[in-house]
N, C-alpha and C. Protein backbone atom coordinates (compact mmCIF):
# COMPACT_ATOMS: atom_id res chain seq x y z
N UNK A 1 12.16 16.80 9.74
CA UNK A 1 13.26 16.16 9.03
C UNK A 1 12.71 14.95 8.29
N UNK A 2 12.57 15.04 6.95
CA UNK A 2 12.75 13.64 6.11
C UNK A 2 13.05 12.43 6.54
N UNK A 3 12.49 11.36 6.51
CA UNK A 3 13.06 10.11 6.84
C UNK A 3 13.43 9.03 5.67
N UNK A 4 13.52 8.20 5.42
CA UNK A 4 13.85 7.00 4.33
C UNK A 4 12.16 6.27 4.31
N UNK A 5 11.33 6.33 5.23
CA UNK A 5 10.15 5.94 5.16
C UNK A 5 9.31 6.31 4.72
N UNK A 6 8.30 5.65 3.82
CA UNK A 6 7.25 6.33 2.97
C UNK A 6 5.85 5.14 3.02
N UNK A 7 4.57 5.53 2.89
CA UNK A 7 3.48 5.10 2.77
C UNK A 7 3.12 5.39 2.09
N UNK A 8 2.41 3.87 1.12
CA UNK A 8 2.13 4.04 -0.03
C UNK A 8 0.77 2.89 -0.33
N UNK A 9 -0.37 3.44 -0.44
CA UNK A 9 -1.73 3.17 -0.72
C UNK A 9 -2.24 2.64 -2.03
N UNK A 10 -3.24 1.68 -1.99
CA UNK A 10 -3.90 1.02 -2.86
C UNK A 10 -5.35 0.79 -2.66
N UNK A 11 -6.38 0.77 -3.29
CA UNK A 11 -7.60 0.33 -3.00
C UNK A 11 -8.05 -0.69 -4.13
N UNK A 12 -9.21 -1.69 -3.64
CA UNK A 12 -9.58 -2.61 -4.12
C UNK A 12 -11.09 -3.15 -3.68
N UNK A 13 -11.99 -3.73 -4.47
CA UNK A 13 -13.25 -4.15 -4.40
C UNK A 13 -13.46 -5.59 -3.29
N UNK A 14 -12.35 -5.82 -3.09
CA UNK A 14 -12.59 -7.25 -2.99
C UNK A 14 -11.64 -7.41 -1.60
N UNK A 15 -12.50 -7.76 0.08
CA UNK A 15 -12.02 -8.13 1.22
C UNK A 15 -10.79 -9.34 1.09
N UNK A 16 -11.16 -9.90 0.08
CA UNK A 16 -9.79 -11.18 0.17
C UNK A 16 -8.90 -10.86 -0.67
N UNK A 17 -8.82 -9.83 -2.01
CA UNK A 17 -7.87 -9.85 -2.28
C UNK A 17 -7.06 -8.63 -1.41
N UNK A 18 -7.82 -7.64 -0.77
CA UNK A 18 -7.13 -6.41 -0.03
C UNK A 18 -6.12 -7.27 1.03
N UNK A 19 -6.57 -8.06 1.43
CA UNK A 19 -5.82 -9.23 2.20
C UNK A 19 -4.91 -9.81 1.53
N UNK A 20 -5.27 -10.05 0.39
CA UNK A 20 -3.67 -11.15 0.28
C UNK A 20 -3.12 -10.00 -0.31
N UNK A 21 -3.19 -8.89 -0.74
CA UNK A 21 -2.48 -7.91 -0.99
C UNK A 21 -1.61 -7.23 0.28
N UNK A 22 -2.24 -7.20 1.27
CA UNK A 22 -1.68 -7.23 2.21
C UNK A 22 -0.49 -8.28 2.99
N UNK A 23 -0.87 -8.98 2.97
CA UNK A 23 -0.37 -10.57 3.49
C UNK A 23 1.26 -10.62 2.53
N UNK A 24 0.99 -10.54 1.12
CA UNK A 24 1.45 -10.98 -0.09
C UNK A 24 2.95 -9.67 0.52
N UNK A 25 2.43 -8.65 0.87
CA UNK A 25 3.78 -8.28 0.71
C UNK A 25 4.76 -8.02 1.85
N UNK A 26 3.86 -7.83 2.68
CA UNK A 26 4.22 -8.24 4.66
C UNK A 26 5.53 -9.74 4.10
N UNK A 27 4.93 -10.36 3.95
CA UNK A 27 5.28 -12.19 3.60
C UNK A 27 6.73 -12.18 2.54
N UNK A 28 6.75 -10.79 1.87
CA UNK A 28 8.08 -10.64 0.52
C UNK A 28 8.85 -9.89 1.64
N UNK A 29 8.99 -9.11 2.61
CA UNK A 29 9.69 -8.13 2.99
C UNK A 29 9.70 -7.51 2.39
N UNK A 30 8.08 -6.78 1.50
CA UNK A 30 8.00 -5.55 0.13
C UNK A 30 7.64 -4.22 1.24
N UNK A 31 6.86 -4.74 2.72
CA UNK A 31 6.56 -3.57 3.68
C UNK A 31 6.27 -4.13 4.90
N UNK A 32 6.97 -3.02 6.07
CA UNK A 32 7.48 -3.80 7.50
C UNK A 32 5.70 -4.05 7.86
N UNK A 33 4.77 -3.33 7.54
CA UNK A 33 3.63 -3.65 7.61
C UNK A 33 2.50 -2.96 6.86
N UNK A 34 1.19 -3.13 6.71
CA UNK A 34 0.36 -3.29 5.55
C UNK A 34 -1.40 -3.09 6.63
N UNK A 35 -2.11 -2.37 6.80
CA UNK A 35 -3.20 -2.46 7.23
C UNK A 35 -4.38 -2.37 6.09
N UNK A 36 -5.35 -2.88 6.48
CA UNK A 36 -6.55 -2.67 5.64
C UNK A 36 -7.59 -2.43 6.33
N UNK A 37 -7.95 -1.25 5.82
CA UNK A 37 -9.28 -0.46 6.34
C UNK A 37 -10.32 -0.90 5.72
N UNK A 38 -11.49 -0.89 6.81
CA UNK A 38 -12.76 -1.15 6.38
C UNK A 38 -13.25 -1.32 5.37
N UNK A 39 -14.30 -1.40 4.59
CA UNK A 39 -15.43 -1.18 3.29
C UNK A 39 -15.45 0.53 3.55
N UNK A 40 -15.15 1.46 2.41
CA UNK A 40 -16.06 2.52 1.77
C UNK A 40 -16.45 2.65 0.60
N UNK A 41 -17.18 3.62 0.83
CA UNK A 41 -17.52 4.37 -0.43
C UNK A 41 -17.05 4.65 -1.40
N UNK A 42 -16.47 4.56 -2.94
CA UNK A 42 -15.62 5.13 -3.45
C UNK A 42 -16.69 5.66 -4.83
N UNK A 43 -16.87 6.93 -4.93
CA UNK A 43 -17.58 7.52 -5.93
C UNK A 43 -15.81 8.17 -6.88
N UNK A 44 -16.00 8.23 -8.18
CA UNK A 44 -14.82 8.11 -9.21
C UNK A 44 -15.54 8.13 -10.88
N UNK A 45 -15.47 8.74 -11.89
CA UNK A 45 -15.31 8.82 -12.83
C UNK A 45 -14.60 8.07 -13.37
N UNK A 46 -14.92 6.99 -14.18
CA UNK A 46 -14.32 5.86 -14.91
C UNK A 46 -14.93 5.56 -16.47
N UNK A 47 -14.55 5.90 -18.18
CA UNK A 47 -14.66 5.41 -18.77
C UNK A 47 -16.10 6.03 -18.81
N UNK A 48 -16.22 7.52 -18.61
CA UNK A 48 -17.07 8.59 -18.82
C UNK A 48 -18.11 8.35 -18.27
N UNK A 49 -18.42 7.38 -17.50
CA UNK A 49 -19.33 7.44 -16.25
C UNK A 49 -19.01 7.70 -14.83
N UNK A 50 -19.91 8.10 -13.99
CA UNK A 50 -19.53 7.78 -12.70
C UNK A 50 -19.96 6.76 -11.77
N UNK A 51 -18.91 6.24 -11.36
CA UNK A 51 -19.00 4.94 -10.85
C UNK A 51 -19.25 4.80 -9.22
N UNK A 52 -20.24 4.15 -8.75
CA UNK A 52 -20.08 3.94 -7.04
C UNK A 52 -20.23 2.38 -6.28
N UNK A 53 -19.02 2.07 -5.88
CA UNK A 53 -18.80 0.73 -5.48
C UNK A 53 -17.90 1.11 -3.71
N UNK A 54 -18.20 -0.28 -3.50
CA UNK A 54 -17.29 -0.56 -2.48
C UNK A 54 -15.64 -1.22 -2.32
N UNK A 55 -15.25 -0.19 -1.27
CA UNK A 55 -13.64 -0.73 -1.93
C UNK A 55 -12.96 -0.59 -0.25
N UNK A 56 -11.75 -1.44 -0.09
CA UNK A 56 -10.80 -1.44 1.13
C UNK A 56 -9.74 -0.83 0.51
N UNK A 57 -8.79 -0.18 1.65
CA UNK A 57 -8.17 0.90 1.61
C UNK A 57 -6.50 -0.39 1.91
N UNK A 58 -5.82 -0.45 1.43
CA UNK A 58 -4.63 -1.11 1.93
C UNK A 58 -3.34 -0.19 2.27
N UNK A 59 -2.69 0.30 3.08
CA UNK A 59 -2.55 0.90 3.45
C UNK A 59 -0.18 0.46 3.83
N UNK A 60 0.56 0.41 3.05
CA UNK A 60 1.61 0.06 3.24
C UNK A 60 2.80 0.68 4.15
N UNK A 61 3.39 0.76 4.82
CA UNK A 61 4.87 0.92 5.69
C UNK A 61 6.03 0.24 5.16
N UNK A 62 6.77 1.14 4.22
CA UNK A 62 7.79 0.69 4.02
C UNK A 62 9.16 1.88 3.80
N UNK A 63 10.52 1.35 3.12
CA UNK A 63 11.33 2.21 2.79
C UNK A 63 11.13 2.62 1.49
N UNK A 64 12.18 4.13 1.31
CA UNK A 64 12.26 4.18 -0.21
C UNK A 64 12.97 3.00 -1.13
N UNK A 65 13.97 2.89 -0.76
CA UNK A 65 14.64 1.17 -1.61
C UNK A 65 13.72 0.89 -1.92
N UNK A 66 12.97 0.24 -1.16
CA UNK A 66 11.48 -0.97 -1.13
C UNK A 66 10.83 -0.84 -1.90
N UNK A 67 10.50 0.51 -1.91
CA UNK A 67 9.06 1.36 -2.35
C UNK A 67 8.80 0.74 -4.42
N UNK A 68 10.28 0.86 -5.49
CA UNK A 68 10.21 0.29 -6.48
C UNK A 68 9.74 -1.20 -6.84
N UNK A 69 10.44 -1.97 -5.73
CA UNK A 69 9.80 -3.32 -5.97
C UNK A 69 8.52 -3.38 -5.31
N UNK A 70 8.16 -3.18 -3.86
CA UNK A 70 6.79 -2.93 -3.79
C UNK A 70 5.91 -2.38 -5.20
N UNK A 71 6.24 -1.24 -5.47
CA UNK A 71 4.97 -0.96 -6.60
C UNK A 71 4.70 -1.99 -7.81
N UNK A 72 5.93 -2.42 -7.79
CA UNK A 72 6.24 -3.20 -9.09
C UNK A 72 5.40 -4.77 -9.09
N UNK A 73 5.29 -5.27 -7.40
CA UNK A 73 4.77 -6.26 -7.07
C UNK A 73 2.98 -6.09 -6.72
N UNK A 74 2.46 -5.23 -6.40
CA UNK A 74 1.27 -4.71 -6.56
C UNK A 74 0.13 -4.75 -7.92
N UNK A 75 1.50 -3.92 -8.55
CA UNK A 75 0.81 -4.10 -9.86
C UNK A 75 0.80 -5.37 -10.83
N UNK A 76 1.98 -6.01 -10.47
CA UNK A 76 1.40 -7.56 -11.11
C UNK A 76 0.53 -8.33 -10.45
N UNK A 77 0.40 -7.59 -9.16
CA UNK A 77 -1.01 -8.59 -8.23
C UNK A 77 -2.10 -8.10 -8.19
N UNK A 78 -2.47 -6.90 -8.99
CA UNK A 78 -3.38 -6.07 -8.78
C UNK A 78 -4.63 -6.13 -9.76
N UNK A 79 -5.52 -6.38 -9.65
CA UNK A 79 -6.51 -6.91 -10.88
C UNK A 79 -6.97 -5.69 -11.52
N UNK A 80 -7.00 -4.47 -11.25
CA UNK A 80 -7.60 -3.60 -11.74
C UNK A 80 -6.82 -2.93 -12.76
N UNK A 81 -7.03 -2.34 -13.97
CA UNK A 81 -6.38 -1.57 -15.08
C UNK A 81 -6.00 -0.64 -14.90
N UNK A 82 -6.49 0.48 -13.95
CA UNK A 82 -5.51 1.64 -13.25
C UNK A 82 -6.03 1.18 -11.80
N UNK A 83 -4.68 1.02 -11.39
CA UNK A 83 -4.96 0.40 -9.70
C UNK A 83 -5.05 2.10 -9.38
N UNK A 84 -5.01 2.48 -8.17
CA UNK A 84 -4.55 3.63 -7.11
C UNK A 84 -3.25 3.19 -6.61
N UNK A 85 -1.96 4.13 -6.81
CA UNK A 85 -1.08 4.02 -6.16
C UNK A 85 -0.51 5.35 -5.65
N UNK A 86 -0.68 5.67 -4.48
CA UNK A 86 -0.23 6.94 -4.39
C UNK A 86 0.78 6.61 -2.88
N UNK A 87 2.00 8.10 -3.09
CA UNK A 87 2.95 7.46 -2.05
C UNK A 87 3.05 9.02 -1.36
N UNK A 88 2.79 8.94 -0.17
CA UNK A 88 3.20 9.87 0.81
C UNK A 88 4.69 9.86 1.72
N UNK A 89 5.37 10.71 1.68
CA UNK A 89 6.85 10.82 3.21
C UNK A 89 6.09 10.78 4.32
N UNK A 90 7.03 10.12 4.79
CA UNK A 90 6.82 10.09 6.19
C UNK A 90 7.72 11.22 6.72
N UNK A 91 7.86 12.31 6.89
CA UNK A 91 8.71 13.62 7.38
C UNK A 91 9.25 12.95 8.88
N UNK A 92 8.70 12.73 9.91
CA UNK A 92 8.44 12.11 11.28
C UNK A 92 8.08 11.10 12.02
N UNK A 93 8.52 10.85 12.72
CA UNK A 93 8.03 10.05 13.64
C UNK A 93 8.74 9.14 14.61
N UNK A 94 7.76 8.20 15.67
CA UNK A 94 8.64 7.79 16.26
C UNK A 94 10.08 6.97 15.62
N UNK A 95 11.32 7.40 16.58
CA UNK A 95 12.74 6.65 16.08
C UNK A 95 12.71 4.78 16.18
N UNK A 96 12.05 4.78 16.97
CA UNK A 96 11.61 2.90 17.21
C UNK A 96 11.14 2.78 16.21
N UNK A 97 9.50 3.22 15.73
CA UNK A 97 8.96 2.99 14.81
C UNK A 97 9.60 2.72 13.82
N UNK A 98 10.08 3.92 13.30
CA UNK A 98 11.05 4.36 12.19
C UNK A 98 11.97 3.08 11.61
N UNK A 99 12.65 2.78 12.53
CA UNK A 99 13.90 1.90 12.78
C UNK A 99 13.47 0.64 12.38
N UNK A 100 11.94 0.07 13.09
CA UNK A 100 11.70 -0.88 12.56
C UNK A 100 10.69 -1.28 11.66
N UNK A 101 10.08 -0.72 10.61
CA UNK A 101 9.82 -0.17 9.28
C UNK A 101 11.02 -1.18 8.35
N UNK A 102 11.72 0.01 8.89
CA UNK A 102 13.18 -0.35 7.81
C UNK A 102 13.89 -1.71 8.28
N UNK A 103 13.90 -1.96 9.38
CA UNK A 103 14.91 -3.46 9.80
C UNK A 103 13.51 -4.39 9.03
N UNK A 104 12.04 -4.51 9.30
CA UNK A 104 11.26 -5.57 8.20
C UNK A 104 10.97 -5.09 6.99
N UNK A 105 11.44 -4.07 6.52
CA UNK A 105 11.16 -4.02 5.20
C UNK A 105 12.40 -4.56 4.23
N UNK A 106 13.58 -4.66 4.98
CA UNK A 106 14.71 -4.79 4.21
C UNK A 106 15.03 -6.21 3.64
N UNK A 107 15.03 -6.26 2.50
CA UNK A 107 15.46 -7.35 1.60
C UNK A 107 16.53 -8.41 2.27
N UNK A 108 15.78 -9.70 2.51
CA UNK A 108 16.87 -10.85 3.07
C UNK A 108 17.37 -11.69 2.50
């Protein structure tokens, strides 16, 4: 069954800004929470080369409501010219979880 919850991803070069990207929207009530994964690899075709750098994975929890101003706030914080934004359903999961997602993601 579908839920109202969705995760929605970004990557970036830079440990402090994956952080305040993180921080930045935890801190708006843009997502009930925000992890950032390690340093990888990111090999990508860019501007007819291929490119290989290091990048953190930011990783968002929020609602659909949310999900427009979240993207909307990303991308004015986002230094890169095509950021990564991609958004997955959440189909499942725990009802606690679930529940409280949506009670910190919701606009106060």
């Amino acid at each position: 069954m579908p839920t109202d919850i969705v995760i929605a991803q970004t990557t970036i070069d830079d440990e402090g800004r994956a952080e305040a990207l993180a921080l930045g929207a935890v801190e708006a009530r843009l997502a009930a929470c925000a992890h950032v994964d390690p340093p990888f690899k990111a090999v990508y075709r860019w501007q007819g080369a291929v490119q290989v750098e290091r990048e953190w994975r930011i990783t968002y929890k929020t609602t659909r409501d949310r999900l427009p101003a979240l993207a909307e706030w990303v991308a004015a914080e986002h230094p890169y010219e095509v950021p990564e934004w991609i958004v997955l359903p959440v189909d499942s999961g725990s009802e606690a979880y679930l529940r409280w997602v949506a009670e910190e993601s919701a606009d106060a």
